[in-house]
PDB file of N, CA and C in Angstrom:
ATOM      1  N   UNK A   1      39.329  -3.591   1.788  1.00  0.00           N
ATOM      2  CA  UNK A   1      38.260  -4.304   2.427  1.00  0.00           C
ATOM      3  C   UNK A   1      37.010  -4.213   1.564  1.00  0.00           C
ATOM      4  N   UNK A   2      36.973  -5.700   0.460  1.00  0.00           N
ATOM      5  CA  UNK A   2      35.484  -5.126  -0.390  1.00  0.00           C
ATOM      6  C   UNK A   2      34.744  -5.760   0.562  1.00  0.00           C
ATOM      7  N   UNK A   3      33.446  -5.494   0.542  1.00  0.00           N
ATOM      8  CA  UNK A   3      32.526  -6.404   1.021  1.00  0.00           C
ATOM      9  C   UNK A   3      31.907  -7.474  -0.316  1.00  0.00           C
ATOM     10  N   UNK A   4      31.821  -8.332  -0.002  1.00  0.00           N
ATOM     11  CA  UNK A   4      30.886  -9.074  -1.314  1.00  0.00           C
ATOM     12  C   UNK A   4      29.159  -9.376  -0.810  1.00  0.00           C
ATOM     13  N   UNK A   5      28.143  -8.727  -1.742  1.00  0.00           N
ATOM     14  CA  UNK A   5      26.919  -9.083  -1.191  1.00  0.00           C
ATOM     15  C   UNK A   5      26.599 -10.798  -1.311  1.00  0.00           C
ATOM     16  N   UNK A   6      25.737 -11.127  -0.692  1.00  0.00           N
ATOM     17  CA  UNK A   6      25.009 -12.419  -1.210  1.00  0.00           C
ATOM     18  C   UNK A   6      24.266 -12.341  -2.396  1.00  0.00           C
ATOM     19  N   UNK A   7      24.052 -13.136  -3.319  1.00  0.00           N
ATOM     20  CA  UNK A   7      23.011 -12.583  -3.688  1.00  0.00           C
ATOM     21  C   UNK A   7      21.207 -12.642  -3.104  1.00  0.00           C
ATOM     22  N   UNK A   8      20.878 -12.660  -3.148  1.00  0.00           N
ATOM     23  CA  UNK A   8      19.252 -12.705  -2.225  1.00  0.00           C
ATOM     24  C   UNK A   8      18.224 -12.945  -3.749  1.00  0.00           C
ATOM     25  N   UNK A   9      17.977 -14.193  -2.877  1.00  0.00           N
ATOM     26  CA  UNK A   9      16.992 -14.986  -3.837  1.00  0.00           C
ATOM     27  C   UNK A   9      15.036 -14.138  -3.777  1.00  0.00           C
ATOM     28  N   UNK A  10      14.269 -14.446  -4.795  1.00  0.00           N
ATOM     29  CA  UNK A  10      13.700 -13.977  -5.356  1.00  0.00           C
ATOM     30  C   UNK A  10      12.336 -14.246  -4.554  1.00  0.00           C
ATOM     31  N   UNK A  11      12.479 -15.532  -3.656  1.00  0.00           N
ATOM     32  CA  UNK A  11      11.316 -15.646  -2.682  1.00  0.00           C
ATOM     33  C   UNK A  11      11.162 -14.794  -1.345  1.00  0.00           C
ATOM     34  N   UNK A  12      12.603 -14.499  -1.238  1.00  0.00           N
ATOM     35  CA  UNK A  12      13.046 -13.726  -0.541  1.00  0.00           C
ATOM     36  C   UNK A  12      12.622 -12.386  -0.346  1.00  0.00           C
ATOM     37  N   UNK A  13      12.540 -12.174  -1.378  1.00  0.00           N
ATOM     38  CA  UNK A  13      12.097 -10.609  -1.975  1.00  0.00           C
ATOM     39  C   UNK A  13      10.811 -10.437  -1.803  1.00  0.00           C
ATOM     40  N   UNK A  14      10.007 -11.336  -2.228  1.00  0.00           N
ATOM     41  CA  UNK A  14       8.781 -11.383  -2.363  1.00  0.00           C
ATOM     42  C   UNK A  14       7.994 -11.491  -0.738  1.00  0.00           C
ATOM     43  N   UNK A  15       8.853 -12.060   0.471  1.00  0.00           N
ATOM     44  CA  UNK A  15       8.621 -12.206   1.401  1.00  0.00           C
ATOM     45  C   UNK A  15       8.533 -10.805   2.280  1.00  0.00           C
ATOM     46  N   UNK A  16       9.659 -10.331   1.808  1.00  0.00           N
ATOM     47  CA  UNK A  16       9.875  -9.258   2.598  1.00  0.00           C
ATOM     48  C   UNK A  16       8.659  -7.968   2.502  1.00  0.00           C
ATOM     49  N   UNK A  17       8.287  -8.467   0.903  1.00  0.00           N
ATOM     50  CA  UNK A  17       7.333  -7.059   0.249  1.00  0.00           C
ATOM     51  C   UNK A  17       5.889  -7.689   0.680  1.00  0.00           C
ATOM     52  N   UNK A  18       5.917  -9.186   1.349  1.00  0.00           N
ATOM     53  CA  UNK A  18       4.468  -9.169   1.862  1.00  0.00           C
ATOM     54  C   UNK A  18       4.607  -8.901   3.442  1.00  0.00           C
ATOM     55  N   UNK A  19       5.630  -9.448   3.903  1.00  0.00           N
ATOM     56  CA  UNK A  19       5.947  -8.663   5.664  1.00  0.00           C
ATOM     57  C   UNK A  19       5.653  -7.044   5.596  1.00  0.00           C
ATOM     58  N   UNK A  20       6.349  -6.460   5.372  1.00  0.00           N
ATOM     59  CA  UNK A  20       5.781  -4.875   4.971  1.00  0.00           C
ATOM     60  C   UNK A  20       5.066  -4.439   5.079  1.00  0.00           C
ATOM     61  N   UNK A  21       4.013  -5.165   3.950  1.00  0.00           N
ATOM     62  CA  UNK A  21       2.997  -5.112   3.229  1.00  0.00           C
ATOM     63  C   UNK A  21       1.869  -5.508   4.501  1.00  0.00           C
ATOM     64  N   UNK A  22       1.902  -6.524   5.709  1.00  0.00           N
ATOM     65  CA  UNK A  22       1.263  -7.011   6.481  1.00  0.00           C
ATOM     66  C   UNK A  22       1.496  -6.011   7.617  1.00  0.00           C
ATOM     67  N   UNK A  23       2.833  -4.960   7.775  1.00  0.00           N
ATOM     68  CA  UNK A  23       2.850  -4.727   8.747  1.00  0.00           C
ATOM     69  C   UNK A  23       2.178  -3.228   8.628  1.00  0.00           C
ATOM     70  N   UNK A  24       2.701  -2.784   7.513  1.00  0.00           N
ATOM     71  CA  UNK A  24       1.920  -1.057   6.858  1.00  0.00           C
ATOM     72  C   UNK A  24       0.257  -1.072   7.383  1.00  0.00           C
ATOM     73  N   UNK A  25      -0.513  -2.687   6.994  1.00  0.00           N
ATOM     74  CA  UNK A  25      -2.003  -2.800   7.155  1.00  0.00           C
ATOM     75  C   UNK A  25      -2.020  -2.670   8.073  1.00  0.00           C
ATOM     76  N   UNK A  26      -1.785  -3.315   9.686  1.00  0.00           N
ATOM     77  CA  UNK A  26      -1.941  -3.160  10.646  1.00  0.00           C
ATOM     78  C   UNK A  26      -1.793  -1.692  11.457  1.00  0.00           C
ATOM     79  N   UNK A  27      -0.498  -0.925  10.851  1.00  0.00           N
ATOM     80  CA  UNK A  27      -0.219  -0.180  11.427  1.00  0.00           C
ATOM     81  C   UNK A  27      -1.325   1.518  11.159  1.00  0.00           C
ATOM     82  N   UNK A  28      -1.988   1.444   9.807  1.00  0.00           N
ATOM     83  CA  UNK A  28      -2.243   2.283   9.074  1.00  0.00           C
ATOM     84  C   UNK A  28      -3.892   2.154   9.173  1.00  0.00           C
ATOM     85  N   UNK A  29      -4.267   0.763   9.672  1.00  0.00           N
ATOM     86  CA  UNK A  29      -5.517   0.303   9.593  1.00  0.00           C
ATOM     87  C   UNK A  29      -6.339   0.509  11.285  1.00  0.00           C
ATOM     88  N   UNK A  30      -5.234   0.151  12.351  1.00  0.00           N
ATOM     89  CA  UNK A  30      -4.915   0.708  13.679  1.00  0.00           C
ATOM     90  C   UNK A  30      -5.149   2.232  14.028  1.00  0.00           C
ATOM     91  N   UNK A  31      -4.134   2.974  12.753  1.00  0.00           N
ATOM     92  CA  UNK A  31      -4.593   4.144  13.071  1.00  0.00           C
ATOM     93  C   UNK A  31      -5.230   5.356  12.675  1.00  0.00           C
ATOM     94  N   UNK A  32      -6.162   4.662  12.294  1.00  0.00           N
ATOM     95  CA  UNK A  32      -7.746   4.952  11.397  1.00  0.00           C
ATOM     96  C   UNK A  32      -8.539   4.332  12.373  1.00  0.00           C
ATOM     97  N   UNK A  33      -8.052   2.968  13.328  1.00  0.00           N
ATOM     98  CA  UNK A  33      -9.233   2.609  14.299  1.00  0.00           C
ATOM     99  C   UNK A  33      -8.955   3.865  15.040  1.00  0.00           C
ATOM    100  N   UNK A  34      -8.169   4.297  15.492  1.00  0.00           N
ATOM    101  CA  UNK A  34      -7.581   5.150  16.729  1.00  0.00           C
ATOM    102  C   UNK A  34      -8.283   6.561  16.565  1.00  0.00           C
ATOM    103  N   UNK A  35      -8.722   7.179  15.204  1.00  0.00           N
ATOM    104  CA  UNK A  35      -8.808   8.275  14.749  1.00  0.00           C
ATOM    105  C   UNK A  35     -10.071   8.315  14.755  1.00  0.00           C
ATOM    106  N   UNK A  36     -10.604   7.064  13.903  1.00  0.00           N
ATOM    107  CA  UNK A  36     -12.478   6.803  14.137  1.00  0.00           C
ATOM    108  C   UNK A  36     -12.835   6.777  15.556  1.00  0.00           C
ATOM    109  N   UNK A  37     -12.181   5.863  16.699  1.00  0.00           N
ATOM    110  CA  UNK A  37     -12.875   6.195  18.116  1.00  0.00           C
ATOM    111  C   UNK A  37     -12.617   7.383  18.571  1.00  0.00           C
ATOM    112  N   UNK A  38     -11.591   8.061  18.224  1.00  0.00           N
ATOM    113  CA  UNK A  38     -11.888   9.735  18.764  1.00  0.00           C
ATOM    114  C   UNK A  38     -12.724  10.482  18.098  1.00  0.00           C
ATOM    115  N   UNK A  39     -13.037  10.327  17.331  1.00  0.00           N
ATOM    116  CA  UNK A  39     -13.880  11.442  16.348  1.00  0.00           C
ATOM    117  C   UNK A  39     -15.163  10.674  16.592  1.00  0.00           C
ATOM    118  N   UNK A  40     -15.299   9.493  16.790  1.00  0.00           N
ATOM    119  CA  UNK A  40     -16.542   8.883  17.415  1.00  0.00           C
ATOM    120  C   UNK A  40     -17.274   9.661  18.660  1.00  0.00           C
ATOM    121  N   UNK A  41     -16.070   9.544  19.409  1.00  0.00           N
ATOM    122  CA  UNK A  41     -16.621  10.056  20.569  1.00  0.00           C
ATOM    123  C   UNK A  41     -16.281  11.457  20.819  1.00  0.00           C
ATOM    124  N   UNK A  42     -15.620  12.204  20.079  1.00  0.00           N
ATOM    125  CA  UNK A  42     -15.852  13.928  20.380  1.00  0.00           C
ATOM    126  C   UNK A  42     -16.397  14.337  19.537  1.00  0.00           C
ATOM    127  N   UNK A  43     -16.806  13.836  18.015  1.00  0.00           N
ATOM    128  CA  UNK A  43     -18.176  14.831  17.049  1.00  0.00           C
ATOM    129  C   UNK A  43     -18.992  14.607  16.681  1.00  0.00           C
ATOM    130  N   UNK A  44     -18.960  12.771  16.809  1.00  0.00           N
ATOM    131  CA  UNK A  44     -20.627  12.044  16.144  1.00  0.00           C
ATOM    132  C   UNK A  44     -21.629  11.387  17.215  1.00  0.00           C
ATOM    133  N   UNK A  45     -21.429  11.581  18.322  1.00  0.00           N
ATOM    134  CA  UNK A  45     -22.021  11.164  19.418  1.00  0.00           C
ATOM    135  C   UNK A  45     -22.297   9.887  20.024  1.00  0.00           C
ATOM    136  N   UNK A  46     -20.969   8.990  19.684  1.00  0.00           N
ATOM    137  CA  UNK A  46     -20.630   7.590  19.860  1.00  0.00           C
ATOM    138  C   UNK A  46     -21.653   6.831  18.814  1.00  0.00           C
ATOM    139  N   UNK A  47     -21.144   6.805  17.554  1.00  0.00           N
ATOM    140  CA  UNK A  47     -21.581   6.637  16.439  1.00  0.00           C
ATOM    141  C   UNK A  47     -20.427   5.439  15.908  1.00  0.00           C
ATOM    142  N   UNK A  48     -21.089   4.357  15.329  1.00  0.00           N
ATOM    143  CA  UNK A  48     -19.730   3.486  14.935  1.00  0.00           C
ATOM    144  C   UNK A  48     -19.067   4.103  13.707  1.00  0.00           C
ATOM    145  N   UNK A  49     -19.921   4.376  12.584  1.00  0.00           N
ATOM    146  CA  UNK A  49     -19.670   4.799  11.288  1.00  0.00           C
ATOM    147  C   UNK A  49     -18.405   5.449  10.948  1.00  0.00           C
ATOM    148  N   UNK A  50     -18.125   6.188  12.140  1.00  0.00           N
ATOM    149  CA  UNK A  50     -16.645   6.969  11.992  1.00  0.00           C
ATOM    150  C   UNK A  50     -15.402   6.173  12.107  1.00  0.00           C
ATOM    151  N   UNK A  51     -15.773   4.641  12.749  1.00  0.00           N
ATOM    152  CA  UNK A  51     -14.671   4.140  13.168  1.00  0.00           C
ATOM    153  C   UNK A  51     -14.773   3.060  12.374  1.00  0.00           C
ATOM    154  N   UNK A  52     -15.469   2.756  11.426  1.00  0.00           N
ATOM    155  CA  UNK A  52     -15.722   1.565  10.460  1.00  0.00           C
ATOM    156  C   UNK A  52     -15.114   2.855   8.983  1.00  0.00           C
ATOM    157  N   UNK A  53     -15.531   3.653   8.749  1.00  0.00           N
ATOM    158  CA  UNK A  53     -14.849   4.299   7.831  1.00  0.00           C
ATOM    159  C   UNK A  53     -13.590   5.117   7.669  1.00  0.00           C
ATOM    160  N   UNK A  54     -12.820   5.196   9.080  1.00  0.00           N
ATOM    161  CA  UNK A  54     -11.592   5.810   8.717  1.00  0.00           C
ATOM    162  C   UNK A  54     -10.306   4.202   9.171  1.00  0.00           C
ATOM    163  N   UNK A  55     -11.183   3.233   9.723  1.00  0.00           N
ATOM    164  CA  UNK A  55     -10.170   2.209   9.492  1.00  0.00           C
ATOM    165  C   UNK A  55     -10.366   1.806   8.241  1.00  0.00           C
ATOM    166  N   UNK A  56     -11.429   1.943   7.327  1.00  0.00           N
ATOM    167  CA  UNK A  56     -11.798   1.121   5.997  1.00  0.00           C
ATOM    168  C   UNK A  56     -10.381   2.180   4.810  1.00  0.00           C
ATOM    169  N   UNK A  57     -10.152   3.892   5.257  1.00  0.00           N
ATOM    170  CA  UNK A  57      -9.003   4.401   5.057  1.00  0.00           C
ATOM    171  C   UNK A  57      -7.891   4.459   5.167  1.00  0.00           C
ATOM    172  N   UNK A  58      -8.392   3.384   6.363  1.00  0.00           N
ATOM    173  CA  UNK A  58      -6.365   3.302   6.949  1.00  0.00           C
ATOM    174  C   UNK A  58      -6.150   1.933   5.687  1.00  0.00           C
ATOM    175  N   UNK A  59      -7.022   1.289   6.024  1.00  0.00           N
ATOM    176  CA  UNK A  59      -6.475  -0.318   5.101  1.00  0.00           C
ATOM    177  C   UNK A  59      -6.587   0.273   3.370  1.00  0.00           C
ATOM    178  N   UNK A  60      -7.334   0.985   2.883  1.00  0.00           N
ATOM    179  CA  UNK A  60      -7.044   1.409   1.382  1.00  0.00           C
ATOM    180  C   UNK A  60      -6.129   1.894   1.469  1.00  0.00           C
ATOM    181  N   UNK A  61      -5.481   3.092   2.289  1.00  0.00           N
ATOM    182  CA  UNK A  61      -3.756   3.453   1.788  1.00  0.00           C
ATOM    183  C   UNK A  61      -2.737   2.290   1.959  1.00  0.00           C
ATOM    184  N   UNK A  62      -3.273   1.681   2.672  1.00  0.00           N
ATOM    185  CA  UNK A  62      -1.808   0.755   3.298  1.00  0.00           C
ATOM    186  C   UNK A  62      -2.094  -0.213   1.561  1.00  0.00           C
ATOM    187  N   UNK A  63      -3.700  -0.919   1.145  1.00  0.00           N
ATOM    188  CA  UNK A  63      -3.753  -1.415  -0.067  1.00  0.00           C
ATOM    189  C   UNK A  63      -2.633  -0.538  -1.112  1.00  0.00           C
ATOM    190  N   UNK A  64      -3.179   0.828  -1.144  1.00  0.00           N
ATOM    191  CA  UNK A  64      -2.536   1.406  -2.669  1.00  0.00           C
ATOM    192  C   UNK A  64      -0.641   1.519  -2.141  1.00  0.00           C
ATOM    193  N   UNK A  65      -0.470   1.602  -1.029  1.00  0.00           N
ATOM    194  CA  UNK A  65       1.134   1.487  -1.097  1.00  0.00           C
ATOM    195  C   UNK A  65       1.859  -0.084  -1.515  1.00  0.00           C
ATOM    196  N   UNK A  66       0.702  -1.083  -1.123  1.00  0.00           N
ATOM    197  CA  UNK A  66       1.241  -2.354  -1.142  1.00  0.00           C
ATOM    198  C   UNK A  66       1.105  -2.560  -2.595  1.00  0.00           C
ATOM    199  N   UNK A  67      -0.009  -2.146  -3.515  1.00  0.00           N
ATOM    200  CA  UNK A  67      -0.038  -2.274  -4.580  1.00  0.00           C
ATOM    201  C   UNK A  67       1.271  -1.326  -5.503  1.00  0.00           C
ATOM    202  N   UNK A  68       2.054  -0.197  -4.833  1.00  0.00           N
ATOM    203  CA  UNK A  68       2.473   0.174  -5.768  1.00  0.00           C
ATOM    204  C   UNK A  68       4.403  -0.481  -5.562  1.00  0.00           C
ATOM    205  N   UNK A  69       4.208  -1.232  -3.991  1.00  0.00           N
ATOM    206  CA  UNK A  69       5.189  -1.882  -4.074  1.00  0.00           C
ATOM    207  C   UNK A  69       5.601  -3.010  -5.044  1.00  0.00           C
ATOM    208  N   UNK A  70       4.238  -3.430  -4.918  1.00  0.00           N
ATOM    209  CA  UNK A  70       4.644  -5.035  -6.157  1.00  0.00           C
ATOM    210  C   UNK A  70       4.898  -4.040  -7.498  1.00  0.00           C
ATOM    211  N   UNK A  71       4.209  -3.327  -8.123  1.00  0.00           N
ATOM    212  CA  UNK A  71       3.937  -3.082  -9.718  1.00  0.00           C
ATOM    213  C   UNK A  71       4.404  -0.883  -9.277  1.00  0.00           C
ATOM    214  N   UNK A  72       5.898  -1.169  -9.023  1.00  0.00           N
ATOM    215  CA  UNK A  72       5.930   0.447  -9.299  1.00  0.00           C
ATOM    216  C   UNK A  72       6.219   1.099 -10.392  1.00  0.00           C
ATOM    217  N   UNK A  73       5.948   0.555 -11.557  1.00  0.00           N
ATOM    218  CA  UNK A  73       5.611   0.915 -13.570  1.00  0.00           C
ATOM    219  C   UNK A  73       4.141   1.313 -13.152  1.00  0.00           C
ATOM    220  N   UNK A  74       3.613   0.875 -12.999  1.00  0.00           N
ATOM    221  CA  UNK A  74       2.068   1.333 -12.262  1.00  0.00           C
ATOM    222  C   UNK A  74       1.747   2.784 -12.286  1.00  0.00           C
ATOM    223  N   UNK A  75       1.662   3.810 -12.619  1.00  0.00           N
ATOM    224  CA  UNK A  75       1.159   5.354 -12.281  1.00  0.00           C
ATOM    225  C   UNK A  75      -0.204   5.630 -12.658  1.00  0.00           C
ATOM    226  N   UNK A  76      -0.680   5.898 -11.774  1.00  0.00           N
ATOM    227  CA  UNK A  76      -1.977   6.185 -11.732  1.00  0.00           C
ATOM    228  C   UNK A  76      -2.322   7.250 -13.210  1.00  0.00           C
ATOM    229  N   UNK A  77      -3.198   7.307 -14.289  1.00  0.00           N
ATOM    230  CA  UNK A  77      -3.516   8.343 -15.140  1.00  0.00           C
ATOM    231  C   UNK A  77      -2.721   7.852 -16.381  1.00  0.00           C
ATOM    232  N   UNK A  78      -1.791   6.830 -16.666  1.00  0.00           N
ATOM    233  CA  UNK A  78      -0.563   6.300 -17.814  1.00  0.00           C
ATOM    234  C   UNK A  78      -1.269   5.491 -18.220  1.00  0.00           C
ATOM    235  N   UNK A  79      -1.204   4.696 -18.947  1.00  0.00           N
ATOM    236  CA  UNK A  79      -0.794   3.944 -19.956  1.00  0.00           C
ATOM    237  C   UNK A  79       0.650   3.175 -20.257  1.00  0.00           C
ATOM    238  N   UNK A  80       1.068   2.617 -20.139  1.00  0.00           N
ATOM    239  CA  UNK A  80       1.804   1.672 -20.917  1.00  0.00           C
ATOM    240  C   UNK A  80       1.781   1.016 -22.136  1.00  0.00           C
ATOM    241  N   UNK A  81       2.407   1.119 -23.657  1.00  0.00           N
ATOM    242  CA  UNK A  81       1.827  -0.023 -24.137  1.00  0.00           C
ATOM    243  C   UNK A  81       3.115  -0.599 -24.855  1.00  0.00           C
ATOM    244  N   UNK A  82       2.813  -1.958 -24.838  1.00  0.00           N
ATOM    245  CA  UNK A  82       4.317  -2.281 -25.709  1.00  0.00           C
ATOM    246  C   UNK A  82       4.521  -2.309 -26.898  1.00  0.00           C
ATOM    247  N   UNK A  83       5.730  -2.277 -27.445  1.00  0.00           N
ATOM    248  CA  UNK A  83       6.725  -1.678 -28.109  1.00  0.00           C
ATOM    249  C   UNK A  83       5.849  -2.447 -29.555  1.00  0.00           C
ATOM    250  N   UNK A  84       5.092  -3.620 -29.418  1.00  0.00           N
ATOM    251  CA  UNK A  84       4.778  -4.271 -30.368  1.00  0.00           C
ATOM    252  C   UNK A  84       3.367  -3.408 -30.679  1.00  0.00           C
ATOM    253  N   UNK A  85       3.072  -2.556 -30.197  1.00  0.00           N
ATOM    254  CA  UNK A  85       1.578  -2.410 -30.279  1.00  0.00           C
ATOM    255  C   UNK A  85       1.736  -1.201 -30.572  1.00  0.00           C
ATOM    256  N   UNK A  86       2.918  -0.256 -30.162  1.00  0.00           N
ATOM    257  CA  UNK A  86       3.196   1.237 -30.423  1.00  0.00           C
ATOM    258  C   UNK A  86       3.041   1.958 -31.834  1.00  0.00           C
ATOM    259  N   UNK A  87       2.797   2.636 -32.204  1.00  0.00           N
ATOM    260  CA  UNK A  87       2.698   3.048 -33.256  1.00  0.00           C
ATOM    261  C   UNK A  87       4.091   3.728 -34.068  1.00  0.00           C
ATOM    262  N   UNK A  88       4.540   3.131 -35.351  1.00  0.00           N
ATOM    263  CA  UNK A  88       5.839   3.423 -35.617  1.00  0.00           C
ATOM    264  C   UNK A  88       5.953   4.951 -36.204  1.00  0.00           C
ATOM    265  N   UNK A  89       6.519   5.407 -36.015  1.00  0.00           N
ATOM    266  CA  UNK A  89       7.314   6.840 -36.583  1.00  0.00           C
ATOM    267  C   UNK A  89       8.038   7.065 -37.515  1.00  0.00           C
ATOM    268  N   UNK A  90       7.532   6.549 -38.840  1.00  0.00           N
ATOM    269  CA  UNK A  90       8.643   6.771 -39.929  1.00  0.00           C
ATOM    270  C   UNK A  90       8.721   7.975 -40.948  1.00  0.00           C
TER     271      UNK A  90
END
């Protein structure tokens, strides 16, 4: 019993990594709202600032995961350079 895959086309792909990508924001951006209105209201004395800056945290992680989904050659502190530009070793 083989199974045979489909193959899965390339828009496809790209769809799925922006669904994800749409759902990580919401979910990550939500709960940074959730974290800012409690900390709003039990340490800053119903202050918005807490809840405008830990959702502005939820949506930068959910950014740097979505960013490292498209481009994961990407590492933060590297370099890349190509093979044409490398310096030869003879």
């Amino acid at each position: 019993m083989s199974t045979t895959q489909k193959p899965v086309s390339s828009e496809d792909i790209i769809g799925q990594k922006y669904d994800r990508c749409l759902a990580d924001l919401i979910v990550k951006s939500g709960v940074g709202f959730g974290v800012g209105v409690v900390a709003s209201v039990i340490l800053f004395k119903r202050r918005t600032w807490p809840i405008a800056l830990s959702t502005g945290f939820g949506a930068g992680a959910a950014y740097a995961d979505c960013d490292r989904s498209f481009n994961p050659a990407r590492i933060p502190g590297t370099r890349i350079i190509p093979q044409s530009e490398a310096p030869s070793s003879k």
